[in-house]
PDB file of N, CA and C in Angstrom:
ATOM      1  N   UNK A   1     107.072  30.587  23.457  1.00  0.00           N
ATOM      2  CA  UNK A   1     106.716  31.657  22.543  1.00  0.00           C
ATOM      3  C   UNK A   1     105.836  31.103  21.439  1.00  0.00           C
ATOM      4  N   UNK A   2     104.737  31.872  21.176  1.00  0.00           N
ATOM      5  CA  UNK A   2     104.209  31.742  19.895  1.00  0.00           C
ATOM      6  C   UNK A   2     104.409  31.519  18.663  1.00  0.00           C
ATOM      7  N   UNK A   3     104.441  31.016  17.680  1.00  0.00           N
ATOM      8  CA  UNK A   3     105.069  30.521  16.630  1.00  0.00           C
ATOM      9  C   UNK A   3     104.301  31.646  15.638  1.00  0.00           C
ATOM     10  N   UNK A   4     105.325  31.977  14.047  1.00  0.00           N
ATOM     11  CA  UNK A   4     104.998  33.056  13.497  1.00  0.00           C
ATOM     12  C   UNK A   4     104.431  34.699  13.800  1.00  0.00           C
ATOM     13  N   UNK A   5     104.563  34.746  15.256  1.00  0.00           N
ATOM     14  CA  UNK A   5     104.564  36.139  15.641  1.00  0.00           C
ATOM     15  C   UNK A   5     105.675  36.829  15.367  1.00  0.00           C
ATOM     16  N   UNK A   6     106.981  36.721  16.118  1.00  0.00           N
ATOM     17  CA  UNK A   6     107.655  37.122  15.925  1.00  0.00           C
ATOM     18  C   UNK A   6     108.549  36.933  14.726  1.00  0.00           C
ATOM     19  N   UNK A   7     109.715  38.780  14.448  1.00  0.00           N
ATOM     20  CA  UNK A   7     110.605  38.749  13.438  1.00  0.00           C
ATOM     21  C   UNK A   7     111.528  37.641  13.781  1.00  0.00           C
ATOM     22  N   UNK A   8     112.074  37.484  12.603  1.00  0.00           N
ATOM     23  CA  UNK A   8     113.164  36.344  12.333  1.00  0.00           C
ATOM     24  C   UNK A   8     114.332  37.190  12.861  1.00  0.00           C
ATOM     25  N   UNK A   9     115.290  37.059  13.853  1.00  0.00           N
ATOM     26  CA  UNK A   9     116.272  37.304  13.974  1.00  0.00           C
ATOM     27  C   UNK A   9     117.852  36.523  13.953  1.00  0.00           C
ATOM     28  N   UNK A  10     118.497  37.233  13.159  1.00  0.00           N
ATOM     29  CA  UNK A  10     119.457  36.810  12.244  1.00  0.00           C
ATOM     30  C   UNK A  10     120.393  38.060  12.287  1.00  0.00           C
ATOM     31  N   UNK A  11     121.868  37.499  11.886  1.00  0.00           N
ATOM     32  CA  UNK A  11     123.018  38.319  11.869  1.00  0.00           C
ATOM     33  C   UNK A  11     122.999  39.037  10.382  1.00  0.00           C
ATOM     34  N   UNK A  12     122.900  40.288  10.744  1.00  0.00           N
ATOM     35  CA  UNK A  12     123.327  41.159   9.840  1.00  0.00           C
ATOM     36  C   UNK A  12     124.483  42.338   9.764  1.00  0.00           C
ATOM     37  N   UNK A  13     124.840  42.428   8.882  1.00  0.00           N
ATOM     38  CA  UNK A  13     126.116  43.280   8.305  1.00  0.00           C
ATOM     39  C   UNK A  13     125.755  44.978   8.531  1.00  0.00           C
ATOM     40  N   UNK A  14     126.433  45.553   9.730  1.00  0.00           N
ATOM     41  CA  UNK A  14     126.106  47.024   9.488  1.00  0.00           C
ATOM     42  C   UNK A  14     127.309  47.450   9.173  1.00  0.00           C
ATOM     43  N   UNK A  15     127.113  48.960   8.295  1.00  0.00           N
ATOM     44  CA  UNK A  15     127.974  49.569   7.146  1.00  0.00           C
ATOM     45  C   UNK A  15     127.888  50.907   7.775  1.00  0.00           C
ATOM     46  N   UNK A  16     128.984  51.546   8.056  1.00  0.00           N
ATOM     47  CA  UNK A  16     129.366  52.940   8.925  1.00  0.00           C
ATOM     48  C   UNK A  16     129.383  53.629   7.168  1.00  0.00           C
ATOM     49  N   UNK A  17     128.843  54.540   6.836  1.00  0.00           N
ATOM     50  CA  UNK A  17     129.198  55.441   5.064  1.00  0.00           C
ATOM     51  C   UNK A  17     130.207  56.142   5.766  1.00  0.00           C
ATOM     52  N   UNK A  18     130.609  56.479   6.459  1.00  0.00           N
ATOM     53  CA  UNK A  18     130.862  57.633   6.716  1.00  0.00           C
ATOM     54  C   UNK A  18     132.615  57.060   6.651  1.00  0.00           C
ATOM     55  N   UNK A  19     132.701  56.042   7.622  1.00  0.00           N
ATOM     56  CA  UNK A  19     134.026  55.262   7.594  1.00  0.00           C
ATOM     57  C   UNK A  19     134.359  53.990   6.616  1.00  0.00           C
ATOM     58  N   UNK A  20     133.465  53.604   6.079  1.00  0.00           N
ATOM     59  CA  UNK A  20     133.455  52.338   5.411  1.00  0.00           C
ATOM     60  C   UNK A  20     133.859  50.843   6.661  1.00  0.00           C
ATOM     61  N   UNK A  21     133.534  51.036   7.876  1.00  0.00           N
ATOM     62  CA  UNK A  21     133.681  50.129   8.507  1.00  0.00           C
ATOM     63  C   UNK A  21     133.020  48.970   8.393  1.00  0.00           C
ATOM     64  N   UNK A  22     132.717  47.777   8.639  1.00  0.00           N
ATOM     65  CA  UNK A  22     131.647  46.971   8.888  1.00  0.00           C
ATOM     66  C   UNK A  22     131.598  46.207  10.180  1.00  0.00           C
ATOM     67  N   UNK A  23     130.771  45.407  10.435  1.00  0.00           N
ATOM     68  CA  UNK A  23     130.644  44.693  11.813  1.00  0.00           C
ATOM     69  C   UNK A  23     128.834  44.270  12.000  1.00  0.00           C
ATOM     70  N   UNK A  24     129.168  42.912  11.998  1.00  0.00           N
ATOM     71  CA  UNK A  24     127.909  41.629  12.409  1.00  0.00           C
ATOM     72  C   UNK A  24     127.868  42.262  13.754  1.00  0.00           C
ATOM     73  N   UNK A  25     126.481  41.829  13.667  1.00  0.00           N
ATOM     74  CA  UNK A  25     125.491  41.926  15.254  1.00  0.00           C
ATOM     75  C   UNK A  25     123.943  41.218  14.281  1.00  0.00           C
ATOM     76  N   UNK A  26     123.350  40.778  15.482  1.00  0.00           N
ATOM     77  CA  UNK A  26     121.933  39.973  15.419  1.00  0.00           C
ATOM     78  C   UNK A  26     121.094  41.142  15.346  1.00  0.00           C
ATOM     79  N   UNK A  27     119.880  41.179  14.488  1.00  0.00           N
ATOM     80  CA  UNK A  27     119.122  42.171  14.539  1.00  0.00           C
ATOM     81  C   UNK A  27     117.681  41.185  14.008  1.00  0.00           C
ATOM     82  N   UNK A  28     116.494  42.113  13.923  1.00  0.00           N
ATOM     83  CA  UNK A  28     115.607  41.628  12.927  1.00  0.00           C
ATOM     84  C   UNK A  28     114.919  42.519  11.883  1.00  0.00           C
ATOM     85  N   UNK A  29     116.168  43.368  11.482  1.00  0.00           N
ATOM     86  CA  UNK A  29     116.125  44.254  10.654  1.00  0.00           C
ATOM     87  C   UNK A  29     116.222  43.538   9.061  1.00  0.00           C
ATOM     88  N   UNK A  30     115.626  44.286   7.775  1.00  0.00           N
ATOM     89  CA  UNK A  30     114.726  43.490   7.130  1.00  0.00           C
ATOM     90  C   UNK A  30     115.529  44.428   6.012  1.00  0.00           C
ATOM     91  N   UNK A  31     116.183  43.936   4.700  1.00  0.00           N
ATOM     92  CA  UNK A  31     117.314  44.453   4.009  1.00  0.00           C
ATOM     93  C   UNK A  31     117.394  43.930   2.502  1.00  0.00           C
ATOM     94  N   UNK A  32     116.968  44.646   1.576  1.00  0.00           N
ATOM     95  CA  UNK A  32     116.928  44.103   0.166  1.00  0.00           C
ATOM     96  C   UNK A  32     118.592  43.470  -0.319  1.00  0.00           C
ATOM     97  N   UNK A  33     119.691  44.706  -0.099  1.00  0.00           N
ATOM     98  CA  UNK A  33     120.792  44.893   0.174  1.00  0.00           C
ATOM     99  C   UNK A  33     121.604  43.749   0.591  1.00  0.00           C
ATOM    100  N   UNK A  34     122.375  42.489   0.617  1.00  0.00           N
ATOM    101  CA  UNK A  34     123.262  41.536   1.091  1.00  0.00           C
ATOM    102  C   UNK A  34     124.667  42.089   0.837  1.00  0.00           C
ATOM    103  N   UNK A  35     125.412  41.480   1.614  1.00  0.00           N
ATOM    104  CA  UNK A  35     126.747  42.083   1.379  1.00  0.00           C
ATOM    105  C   UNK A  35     127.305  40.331   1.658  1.00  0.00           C
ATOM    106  N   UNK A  36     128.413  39.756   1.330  1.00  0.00           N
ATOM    107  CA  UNK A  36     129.662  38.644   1.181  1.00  0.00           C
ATOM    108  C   UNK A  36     130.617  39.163   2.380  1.00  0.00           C
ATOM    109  N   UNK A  37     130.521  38.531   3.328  1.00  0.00           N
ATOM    110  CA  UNK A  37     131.587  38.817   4.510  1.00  0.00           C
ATOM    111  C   UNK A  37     132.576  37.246   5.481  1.00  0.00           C
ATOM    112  N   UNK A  38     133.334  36.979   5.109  1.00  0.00           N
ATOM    113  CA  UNK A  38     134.655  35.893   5.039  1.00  0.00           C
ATOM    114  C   UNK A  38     133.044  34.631   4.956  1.00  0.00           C
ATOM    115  N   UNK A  39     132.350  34.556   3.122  1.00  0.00           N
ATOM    116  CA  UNK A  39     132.157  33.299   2.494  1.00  0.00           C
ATOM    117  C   UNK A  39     130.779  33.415   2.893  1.00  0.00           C
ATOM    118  N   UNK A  40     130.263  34.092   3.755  1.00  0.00           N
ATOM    119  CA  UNK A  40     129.007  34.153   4.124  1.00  0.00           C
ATOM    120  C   UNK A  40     128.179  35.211   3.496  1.00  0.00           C
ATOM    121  N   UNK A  41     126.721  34.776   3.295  1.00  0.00           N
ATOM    122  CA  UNK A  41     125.970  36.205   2.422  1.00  0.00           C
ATOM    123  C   UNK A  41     125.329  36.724   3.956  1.00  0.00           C
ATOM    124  N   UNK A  42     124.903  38.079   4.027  1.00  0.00           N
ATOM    125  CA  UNK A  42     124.618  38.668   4.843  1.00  0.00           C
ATOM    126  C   UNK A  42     123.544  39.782   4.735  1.00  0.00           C
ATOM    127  N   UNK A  43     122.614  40.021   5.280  1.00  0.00           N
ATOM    128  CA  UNK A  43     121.603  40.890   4.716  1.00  0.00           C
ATOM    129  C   UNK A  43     122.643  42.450   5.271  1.00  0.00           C
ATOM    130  N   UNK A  44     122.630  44.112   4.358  1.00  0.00           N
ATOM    131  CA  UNK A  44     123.399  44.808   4.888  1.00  0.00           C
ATOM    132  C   UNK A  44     122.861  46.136   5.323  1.00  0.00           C
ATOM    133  N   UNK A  45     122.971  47.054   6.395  1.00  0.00           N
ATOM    134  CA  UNK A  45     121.977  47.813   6.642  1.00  0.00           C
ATOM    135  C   UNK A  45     123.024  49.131   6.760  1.00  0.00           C
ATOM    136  N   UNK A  46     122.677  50.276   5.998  1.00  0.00           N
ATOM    137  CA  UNK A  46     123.925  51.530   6.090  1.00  0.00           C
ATOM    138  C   UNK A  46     123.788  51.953   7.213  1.00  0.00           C
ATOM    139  N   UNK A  47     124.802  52.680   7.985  1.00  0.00           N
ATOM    140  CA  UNK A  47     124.375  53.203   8.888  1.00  0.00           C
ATOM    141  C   UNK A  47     124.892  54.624   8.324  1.00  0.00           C
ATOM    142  N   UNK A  48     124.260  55.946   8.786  1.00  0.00           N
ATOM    143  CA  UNK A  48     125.102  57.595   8.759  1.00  0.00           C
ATOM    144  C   UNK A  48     125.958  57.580   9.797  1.00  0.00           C
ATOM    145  N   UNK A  49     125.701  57.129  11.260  1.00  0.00           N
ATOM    146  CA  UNK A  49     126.620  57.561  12.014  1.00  0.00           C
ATOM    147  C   UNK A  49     126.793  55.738  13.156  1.00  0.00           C
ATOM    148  N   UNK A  50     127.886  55.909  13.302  1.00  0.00           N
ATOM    149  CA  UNK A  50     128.142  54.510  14.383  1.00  0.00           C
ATOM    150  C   UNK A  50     128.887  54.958  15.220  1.00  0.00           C
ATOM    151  N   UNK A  51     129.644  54.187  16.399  1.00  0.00           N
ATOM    152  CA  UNK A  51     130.329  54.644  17.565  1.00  0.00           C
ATOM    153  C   UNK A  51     131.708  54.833  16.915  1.00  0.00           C
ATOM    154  N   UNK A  52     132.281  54.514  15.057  1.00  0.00           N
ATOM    155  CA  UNK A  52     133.441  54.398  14.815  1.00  0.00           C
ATOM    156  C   UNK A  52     133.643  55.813  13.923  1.00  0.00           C
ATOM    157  N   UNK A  53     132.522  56.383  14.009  1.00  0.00           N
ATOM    158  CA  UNK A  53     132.022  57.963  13.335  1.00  0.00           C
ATOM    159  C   UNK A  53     131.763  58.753  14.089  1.00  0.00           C
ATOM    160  N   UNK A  54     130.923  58.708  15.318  1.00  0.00           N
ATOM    161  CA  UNK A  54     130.312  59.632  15.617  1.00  0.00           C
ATOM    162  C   UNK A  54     131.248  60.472  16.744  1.00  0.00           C
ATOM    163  N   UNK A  55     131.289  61.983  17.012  1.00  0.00           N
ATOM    164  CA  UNK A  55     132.746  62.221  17.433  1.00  0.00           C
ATOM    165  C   UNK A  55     132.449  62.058  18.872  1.00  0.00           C
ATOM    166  N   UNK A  56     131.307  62.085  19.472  1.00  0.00           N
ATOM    167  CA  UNK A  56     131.550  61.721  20.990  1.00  0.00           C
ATOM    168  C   UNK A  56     132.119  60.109  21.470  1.00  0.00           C
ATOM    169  N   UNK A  57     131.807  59.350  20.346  1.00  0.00           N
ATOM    170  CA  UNK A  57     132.643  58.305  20.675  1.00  0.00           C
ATOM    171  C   UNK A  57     134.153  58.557  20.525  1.00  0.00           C
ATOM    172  N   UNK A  58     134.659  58.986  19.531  1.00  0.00           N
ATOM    173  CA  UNK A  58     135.815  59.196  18.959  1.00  0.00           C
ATOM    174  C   UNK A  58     136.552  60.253  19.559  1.00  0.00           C
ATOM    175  N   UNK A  59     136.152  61.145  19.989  1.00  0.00           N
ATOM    176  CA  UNK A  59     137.204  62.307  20.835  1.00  0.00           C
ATOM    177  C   UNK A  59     137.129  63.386  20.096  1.00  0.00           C
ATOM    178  N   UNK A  60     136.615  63.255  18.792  1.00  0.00           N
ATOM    179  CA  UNK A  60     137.140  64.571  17.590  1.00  0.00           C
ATOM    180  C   UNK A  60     136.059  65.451  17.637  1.00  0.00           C
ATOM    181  N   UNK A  61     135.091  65.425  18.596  1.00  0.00           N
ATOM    182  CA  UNK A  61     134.225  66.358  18.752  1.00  0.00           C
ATOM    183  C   UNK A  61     135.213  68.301  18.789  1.00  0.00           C
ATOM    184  N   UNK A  62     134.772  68.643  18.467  1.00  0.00           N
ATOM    185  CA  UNK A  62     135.444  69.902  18.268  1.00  0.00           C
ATOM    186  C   UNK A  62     135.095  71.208  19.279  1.00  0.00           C
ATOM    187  N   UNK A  63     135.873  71.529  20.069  1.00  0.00           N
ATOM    188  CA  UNK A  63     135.356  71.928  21.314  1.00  0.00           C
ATOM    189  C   UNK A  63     135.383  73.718  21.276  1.00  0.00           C
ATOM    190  N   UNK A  64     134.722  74.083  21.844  1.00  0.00           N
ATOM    191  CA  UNK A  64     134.385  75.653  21.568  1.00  0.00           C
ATOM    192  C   UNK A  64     134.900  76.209  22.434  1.00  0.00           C
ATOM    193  N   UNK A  65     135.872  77.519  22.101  1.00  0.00           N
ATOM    194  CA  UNK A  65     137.018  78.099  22.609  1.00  0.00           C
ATOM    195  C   UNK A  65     136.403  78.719  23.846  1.00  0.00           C
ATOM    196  N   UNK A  66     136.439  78.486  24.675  1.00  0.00           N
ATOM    197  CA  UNK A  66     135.853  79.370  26.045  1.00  0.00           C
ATOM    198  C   UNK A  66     136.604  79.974  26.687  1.00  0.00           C
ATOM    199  N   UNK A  67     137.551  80.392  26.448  1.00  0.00           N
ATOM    200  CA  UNK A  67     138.375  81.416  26.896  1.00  0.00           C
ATOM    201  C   UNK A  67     137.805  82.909  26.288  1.00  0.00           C
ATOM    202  N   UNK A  68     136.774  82.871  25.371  1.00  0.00           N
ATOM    203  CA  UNK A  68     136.734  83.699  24.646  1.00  0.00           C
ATOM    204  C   UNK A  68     135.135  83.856  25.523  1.00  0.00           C
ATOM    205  N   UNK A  69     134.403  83.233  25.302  1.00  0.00           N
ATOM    206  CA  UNK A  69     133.408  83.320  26.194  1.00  0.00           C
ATOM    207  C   UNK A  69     133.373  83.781  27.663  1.00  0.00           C
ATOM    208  N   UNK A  70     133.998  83.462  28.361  1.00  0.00           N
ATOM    209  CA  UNK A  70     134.641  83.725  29.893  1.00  0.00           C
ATOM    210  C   UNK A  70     134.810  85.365  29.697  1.00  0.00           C
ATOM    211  N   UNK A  71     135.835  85.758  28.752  1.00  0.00           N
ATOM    212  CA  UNK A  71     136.532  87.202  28.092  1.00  0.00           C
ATOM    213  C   UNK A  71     134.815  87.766  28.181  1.00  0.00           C
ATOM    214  N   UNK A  72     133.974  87.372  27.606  1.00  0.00           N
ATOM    215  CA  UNK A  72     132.562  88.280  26.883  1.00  0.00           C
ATOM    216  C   UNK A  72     132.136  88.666  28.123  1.00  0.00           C
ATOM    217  N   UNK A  73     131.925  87.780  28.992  1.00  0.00           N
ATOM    218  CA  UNK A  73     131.197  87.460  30.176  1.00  0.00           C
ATOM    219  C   UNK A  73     131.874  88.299  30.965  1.00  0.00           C
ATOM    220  N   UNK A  74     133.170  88.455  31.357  1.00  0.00           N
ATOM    221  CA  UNK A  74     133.998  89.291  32.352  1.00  0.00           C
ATOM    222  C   UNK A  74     133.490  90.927  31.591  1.00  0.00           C
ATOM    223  N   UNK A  75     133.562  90.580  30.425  1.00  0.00           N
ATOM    224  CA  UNK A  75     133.489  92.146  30.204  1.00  0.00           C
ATOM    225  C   UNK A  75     132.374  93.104  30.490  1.00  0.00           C
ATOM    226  N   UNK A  76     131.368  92.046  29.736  1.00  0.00           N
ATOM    227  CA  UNK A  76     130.096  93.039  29.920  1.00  0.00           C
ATOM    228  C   UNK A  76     129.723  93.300  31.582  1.00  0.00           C
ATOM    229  N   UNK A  77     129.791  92.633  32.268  1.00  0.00           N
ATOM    230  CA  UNK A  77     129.215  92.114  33.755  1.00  0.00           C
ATOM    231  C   UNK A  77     130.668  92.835  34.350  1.00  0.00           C
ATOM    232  N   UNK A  78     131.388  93.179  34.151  1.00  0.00           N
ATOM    233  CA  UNK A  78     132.849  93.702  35.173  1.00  0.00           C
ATOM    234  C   UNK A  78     131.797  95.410  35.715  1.00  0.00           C
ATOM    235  N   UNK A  79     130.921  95.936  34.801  1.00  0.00           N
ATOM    236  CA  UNK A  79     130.822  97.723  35.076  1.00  0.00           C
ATOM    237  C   UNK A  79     129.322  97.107  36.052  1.00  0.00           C
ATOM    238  N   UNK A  80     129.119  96.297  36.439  1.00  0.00           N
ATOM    239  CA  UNK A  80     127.766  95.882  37.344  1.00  0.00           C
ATOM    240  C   UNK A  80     128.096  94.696  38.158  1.00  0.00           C
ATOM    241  N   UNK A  81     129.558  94.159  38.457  1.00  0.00           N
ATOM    242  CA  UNK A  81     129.949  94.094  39.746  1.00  0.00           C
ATOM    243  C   UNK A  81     130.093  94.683  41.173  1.00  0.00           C
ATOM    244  N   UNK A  82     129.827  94.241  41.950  1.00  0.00           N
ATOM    245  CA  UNK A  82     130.073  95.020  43.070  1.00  0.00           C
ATOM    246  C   UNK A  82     128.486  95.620  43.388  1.00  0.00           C
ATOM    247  N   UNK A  83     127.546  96.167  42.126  1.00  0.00           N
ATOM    248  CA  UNK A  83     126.272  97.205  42.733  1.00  0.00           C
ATOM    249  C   UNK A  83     125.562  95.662  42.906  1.00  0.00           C
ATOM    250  N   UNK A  84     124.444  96.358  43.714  1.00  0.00           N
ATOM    251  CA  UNK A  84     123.414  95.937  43.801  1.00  0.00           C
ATOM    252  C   UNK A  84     121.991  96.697  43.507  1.00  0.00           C
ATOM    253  N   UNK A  85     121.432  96.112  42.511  1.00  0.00           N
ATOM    254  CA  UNK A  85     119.959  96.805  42.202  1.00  0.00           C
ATOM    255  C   UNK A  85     119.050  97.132  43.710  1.00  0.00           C
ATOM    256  N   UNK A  86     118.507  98.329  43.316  1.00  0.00           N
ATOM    257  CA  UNK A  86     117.600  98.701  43.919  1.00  0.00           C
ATOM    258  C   UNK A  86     116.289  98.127  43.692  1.00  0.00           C
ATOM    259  N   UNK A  87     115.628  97.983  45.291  1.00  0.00           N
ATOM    260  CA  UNK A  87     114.440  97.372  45.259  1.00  0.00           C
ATOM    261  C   UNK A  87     113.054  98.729  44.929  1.00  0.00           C
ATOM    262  N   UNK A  88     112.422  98.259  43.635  1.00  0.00           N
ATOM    263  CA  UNK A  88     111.408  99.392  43.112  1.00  0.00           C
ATOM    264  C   UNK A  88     110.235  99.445  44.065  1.00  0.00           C
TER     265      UNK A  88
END
């Protein structure tokens, strides 16, 4: 590899806001921000959403009642069961 092309990659500190979690991974993401993590300084990058937030990781996705939908659907469509349209 070429020398001075590439970013410097180095372990940095990502920050879940949402959970206050943290957790190192290598990046070459570039961070005014340091955070102190067991004695070590660390450059720190927020995140809005991570796999310890976001609800499809987590299960807490909130699921939409479809029993009620199914109900809409049977209803309107029950008086135009059975016909079949005429060809114009």
């Amino acid at each position: 590899m070429k020398e001075g092309i590439h970013p410097e990659y180095r372990e940095v500190v990502f920050l879940d806001q949402q959970t206050g979690n943290t957790f190192v991974s290598r990046s070459t993401l570039n961070s005014r921000e340091t955070i102190d993590v067991d004695g070590k300084t660390y450059p720190l990058f927020k995140c809005e959403v991570t796999s310890e937030s976001h609800p499809f990781y987590t299960g807490a996705q909130t699921r939409i009642v479809e029993t009620g939908r199914v109900e809409k659907f049977r209803a309107r469509f029950a008086r135009t069961a059975g016909t079949v349209k005429k060809a114009s």
